[in-house]
C-alpha atoms as a PDB file:
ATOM      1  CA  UNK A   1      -2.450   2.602 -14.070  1.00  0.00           C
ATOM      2  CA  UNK A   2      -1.368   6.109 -14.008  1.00  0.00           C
ATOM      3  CA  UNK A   3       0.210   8.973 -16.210  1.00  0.00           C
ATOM      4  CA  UNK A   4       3.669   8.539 -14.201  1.00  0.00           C
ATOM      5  CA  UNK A   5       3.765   4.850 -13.065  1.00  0.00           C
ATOM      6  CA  UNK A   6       3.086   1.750 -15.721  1.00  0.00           C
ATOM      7  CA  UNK A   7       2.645  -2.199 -14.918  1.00  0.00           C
ATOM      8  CA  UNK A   8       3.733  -4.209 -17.389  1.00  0.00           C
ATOM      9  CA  UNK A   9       4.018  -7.980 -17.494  1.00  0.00           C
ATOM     10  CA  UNK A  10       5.828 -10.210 -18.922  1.00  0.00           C
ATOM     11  CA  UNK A  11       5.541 -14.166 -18.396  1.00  0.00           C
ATOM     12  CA  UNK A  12       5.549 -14.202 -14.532  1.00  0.00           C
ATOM     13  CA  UNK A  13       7.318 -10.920 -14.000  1.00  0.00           C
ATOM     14  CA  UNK A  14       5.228  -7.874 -13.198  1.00  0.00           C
ATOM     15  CA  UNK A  15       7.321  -4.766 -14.002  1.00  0.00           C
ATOM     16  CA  UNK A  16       6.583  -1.064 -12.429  1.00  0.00           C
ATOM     17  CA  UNK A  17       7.916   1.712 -14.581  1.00  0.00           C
ATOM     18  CA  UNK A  18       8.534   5.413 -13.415  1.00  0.00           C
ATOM     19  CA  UNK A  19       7.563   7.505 -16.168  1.00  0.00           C
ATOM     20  CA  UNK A  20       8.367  11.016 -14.669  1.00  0.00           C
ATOM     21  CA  UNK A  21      10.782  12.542 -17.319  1.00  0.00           C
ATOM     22  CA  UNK A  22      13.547  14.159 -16.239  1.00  0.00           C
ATOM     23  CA  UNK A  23      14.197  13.000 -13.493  1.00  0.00           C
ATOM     24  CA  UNK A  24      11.775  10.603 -11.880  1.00  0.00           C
ATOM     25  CA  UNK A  25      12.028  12.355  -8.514  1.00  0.00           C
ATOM     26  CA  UNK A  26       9.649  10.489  -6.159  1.00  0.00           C
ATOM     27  CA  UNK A  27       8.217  13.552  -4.653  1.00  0.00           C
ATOM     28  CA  UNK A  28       4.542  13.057  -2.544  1.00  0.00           C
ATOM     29  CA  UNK A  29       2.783  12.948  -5.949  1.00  0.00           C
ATOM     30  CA  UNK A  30       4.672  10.048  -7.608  1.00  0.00           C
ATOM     31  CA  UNK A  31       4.778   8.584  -4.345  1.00  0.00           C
ATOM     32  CA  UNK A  32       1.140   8.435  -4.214  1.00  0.00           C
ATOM     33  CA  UNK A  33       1.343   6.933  -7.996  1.00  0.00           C
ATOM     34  CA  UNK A  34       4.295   4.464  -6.924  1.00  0.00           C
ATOM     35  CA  UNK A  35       1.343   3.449  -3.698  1.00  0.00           C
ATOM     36  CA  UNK A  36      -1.093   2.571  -5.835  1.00  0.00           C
ATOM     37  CA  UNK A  37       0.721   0.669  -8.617  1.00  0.00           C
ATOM     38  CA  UNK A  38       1.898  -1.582  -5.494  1.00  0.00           C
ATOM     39  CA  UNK A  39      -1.249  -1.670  -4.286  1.00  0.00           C
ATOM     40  CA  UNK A  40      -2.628  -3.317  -7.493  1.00  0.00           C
ATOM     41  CA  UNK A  41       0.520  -5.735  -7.338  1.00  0.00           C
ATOM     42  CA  UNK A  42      -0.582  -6.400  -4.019  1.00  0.00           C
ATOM     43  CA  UNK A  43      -4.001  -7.453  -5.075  1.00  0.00           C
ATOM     44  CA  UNK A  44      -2.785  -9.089  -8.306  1.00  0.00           C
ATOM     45  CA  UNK A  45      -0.849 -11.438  -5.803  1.00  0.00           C
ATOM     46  CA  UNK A  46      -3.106 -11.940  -3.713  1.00  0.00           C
ATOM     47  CA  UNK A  47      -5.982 -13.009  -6.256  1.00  0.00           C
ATOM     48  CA  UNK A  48      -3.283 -15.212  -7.827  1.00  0.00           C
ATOM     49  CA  UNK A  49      -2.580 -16.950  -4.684  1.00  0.00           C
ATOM     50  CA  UNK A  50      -6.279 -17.603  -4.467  1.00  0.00           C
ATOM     51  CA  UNK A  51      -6.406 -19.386  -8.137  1.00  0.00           C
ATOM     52  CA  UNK A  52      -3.737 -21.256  -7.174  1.00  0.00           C
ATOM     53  CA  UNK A  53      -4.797 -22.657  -3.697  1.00  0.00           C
ATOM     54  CA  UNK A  54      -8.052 -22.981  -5.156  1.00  0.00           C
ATOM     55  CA  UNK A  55      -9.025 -25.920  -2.709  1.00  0.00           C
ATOM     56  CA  UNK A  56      -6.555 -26.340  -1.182  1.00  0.00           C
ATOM     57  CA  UNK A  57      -5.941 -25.292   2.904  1.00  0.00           C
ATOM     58  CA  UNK A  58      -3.482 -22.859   3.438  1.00  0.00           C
ATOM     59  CA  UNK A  59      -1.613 -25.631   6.148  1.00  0.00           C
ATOM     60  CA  UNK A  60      -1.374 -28.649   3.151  1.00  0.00           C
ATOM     61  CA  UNK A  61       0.619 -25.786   0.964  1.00  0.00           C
ATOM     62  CA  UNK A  62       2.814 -24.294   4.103  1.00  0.00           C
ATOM     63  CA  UNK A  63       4.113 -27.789   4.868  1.00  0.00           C
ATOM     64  CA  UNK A  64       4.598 -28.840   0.912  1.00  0.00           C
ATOM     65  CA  UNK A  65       6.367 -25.542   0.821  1.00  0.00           C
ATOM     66  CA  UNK A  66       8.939 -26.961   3.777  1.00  0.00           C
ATOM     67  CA  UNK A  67       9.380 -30.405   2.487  1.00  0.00           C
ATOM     68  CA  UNK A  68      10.959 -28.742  -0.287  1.00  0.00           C
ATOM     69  CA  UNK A  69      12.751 -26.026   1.020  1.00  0.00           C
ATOM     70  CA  UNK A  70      14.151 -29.547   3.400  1.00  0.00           C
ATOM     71  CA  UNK A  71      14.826 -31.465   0.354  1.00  0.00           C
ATOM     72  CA  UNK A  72      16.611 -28.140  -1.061  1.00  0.00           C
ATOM     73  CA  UNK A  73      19.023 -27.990   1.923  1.00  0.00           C
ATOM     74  CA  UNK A  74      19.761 -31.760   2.308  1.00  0.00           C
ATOM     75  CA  UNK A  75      20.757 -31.695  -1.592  1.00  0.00           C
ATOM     76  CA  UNK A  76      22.878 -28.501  -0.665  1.00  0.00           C
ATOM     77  CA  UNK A  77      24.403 -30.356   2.305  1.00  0.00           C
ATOM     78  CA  UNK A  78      25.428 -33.672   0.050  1.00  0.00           C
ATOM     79  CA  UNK A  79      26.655 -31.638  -2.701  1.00  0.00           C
ATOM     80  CA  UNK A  80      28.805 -29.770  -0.075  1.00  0.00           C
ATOM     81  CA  UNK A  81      29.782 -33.017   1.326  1.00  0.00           C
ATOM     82  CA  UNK A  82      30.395 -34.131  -1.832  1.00  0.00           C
ATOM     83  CA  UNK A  83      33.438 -31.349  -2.745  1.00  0.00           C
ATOM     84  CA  UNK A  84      34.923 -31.884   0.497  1.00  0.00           C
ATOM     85  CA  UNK A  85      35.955 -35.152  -0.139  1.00  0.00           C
END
């Protein structure tokens, strides 16, 4: 990456390190660094997404995604329900 920022990853969690000893001011030069490491992120994401979807149309996933974000919230209402009685 670069000499003051650092991706790391571990499992599914991508991990940016400031490595500007003493201080790790984020002055315009490590902001530049701190740019690009999110940049990268960014397209890590992104080409992620892609391997995932794979075949699959961006619509079919968006309304998989709210059936169960729906089936979260009715299982949050019941449980709710639940305690109040």
């Amino acid at each position: 990456m670069s000499e003051f920022v650092e991706l790391t990853r571990n499992g599914h969690v991508l991990a940016v390190k400031l490595n500007k000893p003493k201080v790790n001011a984020i002055d315009i030069p490590m902001s530049q660094h701190i740019a690009a490491a999110l940049a990268e992120l960014r397209d890590r994401m992104v080409n992620g997404c892609n391997e995932v979807a794979a075949v699959r149309h961006f619509e079919d996933m968006a309304a998989e995604r709210d059936r169960a974000i729906v089936g979260v919230l009715k299982a949050v209402a019941a449980a709710k329900a639940a305690n109040e009685v």
